[in-house]
PDB file of N, CA and C in Angstrom:
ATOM      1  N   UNK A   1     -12.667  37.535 -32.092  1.00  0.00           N
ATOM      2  CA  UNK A   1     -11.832  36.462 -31.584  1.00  0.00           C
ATOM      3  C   UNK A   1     -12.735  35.540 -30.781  1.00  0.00           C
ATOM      4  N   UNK A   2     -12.984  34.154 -31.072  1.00  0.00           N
ATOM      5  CA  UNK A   2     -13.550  33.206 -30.490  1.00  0.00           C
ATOM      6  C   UNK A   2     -12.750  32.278 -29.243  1.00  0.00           C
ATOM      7  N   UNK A   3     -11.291  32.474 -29.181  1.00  0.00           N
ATOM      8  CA  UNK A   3     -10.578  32.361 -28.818  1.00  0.00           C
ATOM      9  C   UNK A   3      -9.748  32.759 -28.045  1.00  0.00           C
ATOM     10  N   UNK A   4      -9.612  32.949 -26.972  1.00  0.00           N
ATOM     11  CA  UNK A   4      -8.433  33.883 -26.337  1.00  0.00           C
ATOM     12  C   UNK A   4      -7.079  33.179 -26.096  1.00  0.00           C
ATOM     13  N   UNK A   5      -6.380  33.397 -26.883  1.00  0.00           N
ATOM     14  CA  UNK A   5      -4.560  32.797 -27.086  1.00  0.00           C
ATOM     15  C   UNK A   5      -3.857  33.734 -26.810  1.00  0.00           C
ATOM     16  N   UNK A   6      -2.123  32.863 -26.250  1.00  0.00           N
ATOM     17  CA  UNK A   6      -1.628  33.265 -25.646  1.00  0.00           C
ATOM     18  C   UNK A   6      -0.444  34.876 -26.269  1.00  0.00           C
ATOM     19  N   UNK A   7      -0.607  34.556 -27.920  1.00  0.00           N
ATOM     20  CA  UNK A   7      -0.507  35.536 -28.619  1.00  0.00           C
ATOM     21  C   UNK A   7      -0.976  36.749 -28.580  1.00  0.00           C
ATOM     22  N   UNK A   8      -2.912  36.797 -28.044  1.00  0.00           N
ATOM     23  CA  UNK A   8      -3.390  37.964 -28.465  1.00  0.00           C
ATOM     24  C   UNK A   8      -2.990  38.772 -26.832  1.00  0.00           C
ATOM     25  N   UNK A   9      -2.649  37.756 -25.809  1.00  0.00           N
ATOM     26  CA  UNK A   9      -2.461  38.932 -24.669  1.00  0.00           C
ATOM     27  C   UNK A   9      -1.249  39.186 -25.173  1.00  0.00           C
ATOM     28  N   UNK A  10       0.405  38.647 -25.221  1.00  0.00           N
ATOM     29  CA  UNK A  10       1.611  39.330 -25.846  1.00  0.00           C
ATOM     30  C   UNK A  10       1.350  40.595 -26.796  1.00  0.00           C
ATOM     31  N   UNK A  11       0.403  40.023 -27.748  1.00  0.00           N
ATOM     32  CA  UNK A  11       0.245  41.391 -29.122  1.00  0.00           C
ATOM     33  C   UNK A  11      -0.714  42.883 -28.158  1.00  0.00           C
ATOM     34  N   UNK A  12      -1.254  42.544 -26.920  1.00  0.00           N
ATOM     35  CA  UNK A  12      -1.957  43.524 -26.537  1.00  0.00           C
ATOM     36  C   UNK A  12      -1.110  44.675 -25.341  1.00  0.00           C
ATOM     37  N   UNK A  13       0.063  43.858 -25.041  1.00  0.00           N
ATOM     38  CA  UNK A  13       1.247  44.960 -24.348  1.00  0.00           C
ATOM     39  C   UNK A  13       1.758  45.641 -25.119  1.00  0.00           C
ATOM     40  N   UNK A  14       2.046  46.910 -25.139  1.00  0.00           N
ATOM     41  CA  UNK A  14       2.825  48.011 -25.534  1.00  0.00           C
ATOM     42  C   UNK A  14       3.954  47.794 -24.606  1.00  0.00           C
ATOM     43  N   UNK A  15       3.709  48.086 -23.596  1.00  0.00           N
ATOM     44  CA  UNK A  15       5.329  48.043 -22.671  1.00  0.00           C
ATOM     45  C   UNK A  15       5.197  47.202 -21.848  1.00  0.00           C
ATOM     46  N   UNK A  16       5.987  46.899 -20.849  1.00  0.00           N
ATOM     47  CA  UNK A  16       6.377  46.223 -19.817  1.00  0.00           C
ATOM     48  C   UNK A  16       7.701  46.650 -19.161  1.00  0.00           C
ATOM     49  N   UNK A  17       6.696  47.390 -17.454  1.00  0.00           N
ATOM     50  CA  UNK A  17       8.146  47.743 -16.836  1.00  0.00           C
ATOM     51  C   UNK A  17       8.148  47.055 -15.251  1.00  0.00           C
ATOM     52  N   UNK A  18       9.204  47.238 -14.957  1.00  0.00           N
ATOM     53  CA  UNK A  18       9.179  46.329 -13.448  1.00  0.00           C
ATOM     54  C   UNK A  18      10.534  47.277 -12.548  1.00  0.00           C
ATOM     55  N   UNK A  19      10.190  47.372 -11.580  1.00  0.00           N
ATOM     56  CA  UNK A  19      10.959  47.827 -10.874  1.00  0.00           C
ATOM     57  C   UNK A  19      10.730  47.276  -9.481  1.00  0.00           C
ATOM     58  N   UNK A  20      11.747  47.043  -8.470  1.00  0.00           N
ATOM     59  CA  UNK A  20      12.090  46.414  -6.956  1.00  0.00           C
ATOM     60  C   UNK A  20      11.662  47.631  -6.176  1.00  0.00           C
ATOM     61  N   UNK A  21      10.853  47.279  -5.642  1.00  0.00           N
ATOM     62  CA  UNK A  21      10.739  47.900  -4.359  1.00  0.00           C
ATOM     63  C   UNK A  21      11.144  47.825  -2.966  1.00  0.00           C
ATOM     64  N   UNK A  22      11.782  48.347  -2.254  1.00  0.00           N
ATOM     65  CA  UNK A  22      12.256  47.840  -0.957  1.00  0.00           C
ATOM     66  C   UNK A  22      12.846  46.728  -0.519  1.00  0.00           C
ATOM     67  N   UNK A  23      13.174  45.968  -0.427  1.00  0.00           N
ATOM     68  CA  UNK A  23      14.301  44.839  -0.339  1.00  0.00           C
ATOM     69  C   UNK A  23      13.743  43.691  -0.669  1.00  0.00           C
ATOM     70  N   UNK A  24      12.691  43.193  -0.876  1.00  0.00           N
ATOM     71  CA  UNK A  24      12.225  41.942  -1.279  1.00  0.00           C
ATOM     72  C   UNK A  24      10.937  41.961  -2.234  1.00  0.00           C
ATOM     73  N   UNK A  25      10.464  43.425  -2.903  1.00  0.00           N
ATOM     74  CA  UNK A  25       9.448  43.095  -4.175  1.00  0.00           C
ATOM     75  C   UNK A  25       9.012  43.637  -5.241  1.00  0.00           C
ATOM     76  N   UNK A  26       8.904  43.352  -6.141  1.00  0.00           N
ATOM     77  CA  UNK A  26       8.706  43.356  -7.459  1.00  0.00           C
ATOM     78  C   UNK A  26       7.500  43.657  -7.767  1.00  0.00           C
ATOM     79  N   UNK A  27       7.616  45.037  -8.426  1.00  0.00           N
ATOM     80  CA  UNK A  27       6.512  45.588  -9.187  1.00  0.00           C
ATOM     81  C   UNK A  27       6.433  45.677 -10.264  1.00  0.00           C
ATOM     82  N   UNK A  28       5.458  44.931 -11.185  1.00  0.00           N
ATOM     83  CA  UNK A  28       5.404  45.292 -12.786  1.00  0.00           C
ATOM     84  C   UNK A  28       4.265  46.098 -13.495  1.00  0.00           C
ATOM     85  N   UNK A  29       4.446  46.798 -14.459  1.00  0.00           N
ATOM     86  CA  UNK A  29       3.389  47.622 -15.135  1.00  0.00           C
ATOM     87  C   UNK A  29       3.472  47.063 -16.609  1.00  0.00           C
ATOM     88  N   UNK A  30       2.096  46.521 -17.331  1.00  0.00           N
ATOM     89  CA  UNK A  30       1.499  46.733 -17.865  1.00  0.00           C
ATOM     90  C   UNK A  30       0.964  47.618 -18.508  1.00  0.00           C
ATOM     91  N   UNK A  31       1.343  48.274 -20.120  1.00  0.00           N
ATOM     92  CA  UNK A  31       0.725  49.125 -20.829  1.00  0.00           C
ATOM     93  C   UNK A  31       0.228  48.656 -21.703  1.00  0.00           C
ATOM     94  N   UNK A  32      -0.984  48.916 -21.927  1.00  0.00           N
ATOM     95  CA  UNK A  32      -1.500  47.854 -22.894  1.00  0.00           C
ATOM     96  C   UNK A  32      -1.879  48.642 -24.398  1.00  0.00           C
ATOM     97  N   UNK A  33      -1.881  48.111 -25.579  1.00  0.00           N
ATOM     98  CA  UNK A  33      -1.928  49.159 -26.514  1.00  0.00           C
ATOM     99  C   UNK A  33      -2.767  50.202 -26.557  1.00  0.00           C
ATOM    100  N   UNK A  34      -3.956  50.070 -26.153  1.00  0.00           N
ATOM    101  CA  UNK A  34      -4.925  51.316 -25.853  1.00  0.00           C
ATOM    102  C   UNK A  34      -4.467  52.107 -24.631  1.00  0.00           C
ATOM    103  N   UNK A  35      -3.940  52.137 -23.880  1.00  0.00           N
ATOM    104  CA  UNK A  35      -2.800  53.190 -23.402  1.00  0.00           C
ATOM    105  C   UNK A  35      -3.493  52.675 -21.986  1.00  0.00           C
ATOM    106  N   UNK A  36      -4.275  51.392 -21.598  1.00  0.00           N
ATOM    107  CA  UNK A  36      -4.714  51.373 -20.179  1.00  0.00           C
ATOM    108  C   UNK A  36      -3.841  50.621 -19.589  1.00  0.00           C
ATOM    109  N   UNK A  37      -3.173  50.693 -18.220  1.00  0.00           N
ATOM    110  CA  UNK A  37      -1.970  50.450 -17.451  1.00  0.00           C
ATOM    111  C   UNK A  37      -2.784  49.227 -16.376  1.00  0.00           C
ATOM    112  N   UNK A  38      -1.668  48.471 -16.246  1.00  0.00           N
ATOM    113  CA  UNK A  38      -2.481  47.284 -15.091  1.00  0.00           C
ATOM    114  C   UNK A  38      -1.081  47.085 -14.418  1.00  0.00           C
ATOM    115  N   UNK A  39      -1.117  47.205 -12.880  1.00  0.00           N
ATOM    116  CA  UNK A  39      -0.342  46.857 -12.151  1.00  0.00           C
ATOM    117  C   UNK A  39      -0.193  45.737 -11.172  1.00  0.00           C
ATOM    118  N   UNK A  40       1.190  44.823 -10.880  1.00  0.00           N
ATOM    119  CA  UNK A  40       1.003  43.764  -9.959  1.00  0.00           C
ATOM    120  C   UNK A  40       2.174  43.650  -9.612  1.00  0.00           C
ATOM    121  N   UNK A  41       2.166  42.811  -8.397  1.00  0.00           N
ATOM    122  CA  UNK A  41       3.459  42.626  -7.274  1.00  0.00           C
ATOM    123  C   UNK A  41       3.467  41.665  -6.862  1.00  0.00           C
ATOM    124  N   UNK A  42       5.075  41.225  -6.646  1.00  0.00           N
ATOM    125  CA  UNK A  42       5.467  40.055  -5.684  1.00  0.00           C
ATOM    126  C   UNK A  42       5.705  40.365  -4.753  1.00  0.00           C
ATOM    127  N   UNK A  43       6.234  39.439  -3.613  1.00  0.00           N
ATOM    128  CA  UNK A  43       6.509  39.803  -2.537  1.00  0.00           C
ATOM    129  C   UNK A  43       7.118  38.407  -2.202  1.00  0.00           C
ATOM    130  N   UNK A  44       8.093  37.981  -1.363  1.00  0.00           N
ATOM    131  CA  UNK A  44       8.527  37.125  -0.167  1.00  0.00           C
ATOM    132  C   UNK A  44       8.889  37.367   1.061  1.00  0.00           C
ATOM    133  N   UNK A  45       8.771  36.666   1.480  1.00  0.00           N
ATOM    134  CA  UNK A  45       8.844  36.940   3.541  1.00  0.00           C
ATOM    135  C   UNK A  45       9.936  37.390   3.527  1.00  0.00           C
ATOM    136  N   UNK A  46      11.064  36.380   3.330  1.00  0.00           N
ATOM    137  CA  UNK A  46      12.308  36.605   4.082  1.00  0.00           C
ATOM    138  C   UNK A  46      13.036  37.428   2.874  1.00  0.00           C
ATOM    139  N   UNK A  47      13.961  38.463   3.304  1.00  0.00           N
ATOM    140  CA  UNK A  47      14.749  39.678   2.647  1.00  0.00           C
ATOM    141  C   UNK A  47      15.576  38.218   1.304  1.00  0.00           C
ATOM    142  N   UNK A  48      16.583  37.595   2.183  1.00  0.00           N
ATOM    143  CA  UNK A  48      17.686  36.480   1.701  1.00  0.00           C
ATOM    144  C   UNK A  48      16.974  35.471   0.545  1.00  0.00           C
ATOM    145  N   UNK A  49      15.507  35.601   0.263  1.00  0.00           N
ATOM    146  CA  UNK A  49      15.060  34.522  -0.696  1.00  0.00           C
ATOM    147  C   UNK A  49      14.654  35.248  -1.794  1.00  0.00           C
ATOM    148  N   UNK A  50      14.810  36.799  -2.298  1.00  0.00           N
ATOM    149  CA  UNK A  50      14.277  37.492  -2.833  1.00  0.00           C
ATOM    150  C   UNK A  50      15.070  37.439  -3.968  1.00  0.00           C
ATOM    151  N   UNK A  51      14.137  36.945  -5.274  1.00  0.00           N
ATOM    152  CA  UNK A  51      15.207  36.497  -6.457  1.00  0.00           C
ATOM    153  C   UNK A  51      14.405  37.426  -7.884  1.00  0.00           C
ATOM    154  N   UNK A  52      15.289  38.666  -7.900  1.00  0.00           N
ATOM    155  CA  UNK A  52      14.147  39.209  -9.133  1.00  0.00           C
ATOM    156  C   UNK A  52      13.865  38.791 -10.004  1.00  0.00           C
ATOM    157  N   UNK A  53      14.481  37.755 -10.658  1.00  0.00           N
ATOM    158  CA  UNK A  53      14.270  37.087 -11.785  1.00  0.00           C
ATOM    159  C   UNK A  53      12.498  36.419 -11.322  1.00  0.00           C
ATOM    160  N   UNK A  54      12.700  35.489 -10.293  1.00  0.00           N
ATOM    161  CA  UNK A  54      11.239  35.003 -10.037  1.00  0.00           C
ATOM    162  C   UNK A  54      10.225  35.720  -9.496  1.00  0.00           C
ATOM    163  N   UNK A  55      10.315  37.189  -8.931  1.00  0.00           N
ATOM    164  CA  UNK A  55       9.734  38.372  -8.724  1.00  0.00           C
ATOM    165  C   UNK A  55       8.935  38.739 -10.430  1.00  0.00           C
ATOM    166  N   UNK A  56       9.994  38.732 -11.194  1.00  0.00           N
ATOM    167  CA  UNK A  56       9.594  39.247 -12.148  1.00  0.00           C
ATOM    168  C   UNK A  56       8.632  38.095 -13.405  1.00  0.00           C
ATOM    169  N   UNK A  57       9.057  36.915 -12.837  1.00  0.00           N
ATOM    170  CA  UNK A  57       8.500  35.855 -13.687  1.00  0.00           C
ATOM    171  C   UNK A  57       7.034  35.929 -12.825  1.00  0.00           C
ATOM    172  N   UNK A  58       6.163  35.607 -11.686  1.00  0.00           N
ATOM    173  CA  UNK A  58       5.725  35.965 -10.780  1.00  0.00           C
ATOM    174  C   UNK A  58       4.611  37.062 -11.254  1.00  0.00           C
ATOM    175  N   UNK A  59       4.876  38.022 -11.343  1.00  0.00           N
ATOM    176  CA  UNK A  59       4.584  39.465 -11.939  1.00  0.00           C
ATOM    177  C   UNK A  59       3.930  39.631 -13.243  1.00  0.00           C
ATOM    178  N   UNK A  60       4.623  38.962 -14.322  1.00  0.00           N
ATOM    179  CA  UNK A  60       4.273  38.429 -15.597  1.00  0.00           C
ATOM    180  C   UNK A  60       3.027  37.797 -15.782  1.00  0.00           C
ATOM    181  N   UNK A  61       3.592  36.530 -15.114  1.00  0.00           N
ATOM    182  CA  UNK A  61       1.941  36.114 -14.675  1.00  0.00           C
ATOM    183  C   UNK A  61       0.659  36.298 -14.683  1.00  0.00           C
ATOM    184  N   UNK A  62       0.869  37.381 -13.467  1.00  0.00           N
ATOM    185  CA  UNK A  62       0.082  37.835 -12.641  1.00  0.00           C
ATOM    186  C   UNK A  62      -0.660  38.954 -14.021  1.00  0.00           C
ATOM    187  N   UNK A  63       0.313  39.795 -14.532  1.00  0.00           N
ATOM    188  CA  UNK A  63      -0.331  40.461 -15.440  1.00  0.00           C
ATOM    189  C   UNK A  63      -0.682  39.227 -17.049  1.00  0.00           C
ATOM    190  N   UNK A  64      -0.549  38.935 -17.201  1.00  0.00           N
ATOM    191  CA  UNK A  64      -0.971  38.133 -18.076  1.00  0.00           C
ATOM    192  C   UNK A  64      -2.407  37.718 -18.058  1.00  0.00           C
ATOM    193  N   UNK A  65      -2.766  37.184 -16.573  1.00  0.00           N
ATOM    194  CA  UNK A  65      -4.067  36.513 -16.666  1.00  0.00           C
ATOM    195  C   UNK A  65      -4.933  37.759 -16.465  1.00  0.00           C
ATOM    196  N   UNK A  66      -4.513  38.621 -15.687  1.00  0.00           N
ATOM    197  CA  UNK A  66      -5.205  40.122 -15.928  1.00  0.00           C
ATOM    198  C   UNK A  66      -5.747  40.367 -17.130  1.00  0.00           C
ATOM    199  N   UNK A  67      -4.857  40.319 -18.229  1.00  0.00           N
ATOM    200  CA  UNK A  67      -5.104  40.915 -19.609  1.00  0.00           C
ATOM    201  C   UNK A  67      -5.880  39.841 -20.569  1.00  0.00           C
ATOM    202  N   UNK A  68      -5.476  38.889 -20.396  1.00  0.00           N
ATOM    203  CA  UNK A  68      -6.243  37.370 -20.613  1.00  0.00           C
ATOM    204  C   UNK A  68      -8.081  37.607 -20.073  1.00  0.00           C
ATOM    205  N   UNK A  69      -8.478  37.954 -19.097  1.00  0.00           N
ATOM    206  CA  UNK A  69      -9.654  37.962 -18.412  1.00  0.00           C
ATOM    207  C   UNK A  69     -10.312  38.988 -18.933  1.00  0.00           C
ATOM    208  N   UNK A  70      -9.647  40.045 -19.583  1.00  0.00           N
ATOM    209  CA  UNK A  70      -9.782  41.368 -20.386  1.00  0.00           C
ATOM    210  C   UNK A  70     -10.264  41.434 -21.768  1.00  0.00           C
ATOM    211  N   UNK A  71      -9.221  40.691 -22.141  1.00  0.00           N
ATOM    212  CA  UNK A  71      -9.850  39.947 -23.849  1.00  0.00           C
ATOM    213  C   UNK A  71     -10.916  38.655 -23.304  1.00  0.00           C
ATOM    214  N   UNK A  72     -10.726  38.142 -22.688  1.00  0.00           N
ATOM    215  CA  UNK A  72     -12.168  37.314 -22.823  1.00  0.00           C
ATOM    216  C   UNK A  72     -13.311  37.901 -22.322  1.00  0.00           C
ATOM    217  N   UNK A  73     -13.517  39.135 -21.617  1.00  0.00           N
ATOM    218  CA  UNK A  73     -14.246  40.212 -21.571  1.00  0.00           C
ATOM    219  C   UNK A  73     -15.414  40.794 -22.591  1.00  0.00           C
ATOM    220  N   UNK A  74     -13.797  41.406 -22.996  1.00  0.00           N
ATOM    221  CA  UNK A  74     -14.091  41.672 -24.841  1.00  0.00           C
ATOM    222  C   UNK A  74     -14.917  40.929 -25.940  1.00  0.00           C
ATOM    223  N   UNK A  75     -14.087  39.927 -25.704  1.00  0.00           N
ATOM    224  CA  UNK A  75     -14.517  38.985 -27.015  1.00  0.00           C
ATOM    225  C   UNK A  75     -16.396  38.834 -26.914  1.00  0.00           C
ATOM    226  N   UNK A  76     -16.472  38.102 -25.058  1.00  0.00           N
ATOM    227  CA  UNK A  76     -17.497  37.680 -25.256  1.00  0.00           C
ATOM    228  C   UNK A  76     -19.008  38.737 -25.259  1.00  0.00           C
ATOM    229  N   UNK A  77     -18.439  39.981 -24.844  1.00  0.00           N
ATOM    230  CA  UNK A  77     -19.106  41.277 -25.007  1.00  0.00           C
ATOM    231  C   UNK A  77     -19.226  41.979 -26.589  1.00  0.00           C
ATOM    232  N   UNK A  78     -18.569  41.557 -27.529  1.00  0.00           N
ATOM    233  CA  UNK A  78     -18.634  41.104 -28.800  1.00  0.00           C
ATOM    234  C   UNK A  78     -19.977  40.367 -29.160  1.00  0.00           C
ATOM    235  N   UNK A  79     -19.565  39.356 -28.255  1.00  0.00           N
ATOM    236  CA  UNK A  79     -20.559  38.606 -29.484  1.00  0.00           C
ATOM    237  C   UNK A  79     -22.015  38.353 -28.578  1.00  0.00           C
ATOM    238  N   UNK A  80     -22.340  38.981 -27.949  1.00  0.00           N
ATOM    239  CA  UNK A  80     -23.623  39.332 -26.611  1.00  0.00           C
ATOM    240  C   UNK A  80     -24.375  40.004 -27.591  1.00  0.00           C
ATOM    241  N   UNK A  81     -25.847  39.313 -27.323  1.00  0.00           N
ATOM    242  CA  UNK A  81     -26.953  40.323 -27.867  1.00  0.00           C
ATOM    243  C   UNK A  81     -26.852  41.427 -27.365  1.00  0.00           C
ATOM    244  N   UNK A  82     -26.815  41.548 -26.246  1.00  0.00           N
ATOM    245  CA  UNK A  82     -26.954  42.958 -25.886  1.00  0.00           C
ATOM    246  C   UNK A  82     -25.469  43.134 -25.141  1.00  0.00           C
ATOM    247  N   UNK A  83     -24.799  44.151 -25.664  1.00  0.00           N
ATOM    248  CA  UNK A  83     -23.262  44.203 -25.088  1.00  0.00           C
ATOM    249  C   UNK A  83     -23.303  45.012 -23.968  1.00  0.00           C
ATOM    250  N   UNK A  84     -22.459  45.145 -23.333  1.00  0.00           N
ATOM    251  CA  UNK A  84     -22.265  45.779 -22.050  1.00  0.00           C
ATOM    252  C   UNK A  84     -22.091  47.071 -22.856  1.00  0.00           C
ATOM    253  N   UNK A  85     -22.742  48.140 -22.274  1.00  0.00           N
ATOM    254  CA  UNK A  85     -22.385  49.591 -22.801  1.00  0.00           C
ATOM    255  C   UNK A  85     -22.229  50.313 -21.755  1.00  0.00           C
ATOM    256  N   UNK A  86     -20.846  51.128 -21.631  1.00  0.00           N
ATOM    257  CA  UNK A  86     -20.461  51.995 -20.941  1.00  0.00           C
ATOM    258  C   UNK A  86     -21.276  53.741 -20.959  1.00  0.00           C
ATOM    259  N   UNK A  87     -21.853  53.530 -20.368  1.00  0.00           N
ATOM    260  CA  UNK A  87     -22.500  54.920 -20.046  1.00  0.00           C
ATOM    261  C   UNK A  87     -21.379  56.387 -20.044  1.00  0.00           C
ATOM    262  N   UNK A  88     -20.803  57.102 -21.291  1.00  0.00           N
ATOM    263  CA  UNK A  88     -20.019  58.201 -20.742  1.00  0.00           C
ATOM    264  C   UNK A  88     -20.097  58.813 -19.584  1.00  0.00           C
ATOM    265  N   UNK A  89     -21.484  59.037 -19.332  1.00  0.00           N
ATOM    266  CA  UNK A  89     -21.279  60.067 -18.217  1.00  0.00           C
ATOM    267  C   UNK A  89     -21.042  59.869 -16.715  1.00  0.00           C
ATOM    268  N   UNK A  90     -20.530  57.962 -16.574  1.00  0.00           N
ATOM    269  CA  UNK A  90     -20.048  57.148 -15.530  1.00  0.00           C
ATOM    270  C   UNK A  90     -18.407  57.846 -15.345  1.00  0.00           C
ATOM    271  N   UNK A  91     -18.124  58.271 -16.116  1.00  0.00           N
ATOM    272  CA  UNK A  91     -16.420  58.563 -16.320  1.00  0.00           C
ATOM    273  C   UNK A  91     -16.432  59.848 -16.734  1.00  0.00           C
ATOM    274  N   UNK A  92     -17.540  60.440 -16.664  1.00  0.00           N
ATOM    275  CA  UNK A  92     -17.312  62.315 -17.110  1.00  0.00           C
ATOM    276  C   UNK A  92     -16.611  63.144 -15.694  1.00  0.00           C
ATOM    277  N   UNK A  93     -15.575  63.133 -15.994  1.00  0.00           N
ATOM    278  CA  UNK A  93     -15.038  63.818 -14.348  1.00  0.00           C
ATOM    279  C   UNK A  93     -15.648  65.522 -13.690  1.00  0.00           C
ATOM    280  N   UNK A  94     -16.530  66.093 -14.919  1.00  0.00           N
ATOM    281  CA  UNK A  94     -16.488  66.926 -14.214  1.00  0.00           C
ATOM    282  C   UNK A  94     -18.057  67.214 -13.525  1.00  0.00           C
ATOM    283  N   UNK A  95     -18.474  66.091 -13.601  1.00  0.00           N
ATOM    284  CA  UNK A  95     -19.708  65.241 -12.499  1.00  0.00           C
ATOM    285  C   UNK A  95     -19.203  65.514 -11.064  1.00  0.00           C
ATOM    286  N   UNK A  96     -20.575  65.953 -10.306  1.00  0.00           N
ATOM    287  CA  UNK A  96     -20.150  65.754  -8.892  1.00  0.00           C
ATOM    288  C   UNK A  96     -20.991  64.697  -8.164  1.00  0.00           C
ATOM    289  N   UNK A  97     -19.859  63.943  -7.775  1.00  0.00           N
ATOM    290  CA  UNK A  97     -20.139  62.487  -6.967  1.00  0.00           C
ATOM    291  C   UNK A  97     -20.999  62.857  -5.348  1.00  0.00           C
ATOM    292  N   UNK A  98     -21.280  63.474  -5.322  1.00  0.00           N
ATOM    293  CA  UNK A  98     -21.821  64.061  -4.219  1.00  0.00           C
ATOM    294  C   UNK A  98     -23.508  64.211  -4.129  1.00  0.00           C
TER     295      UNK A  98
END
């Protein structure tokens, strides 16, 4: 992809969940088809202005350009002479960090 459109972040959610937290904010999750989760939140000051609809529009957003910054990540790690390579044994958990 040379391109990052607004299609390929939609086609890259599996789910989308959102739930209110405490009287004024909005939490949404992000599952993305490779099963990695990205989380984000709204918030407003006052309890009385708290509108989930724009909590949740807000939220969307917020995960959108997340996943957007992700594929253009991708893409351009694609097409890199030398690509970013993840070292397994950065993420081997049974390494001691110590």
């Amino acid at each position: 992809m040379s391109v990052v459109k607004q299609e390929h972040v939609e086609h890259a959610i599996a789910d989308l969940r959102f739930e209110k937290w405490g009287k004024k904010t909005t939490v949404g999750m992000a599952t993305l088809v490779n099963g990695f989760e990205i989380v984000e939140a709204s918030s407003c000051v006052k309890e009385e202005n708290y509108n989930e609809g724009i909590g949740r529009q807000i939220v969307t957003e917020r995960l959108h350009q997340k996943i957007w910054e992700l594929l253009g990540f991708q893409s351009q790690n694609e097409k890199a002479e030398t690509p970013t390579e993840i070292n397994d044994k950065a993420f081997d958990e049974d390494e001691d960090d110590s």
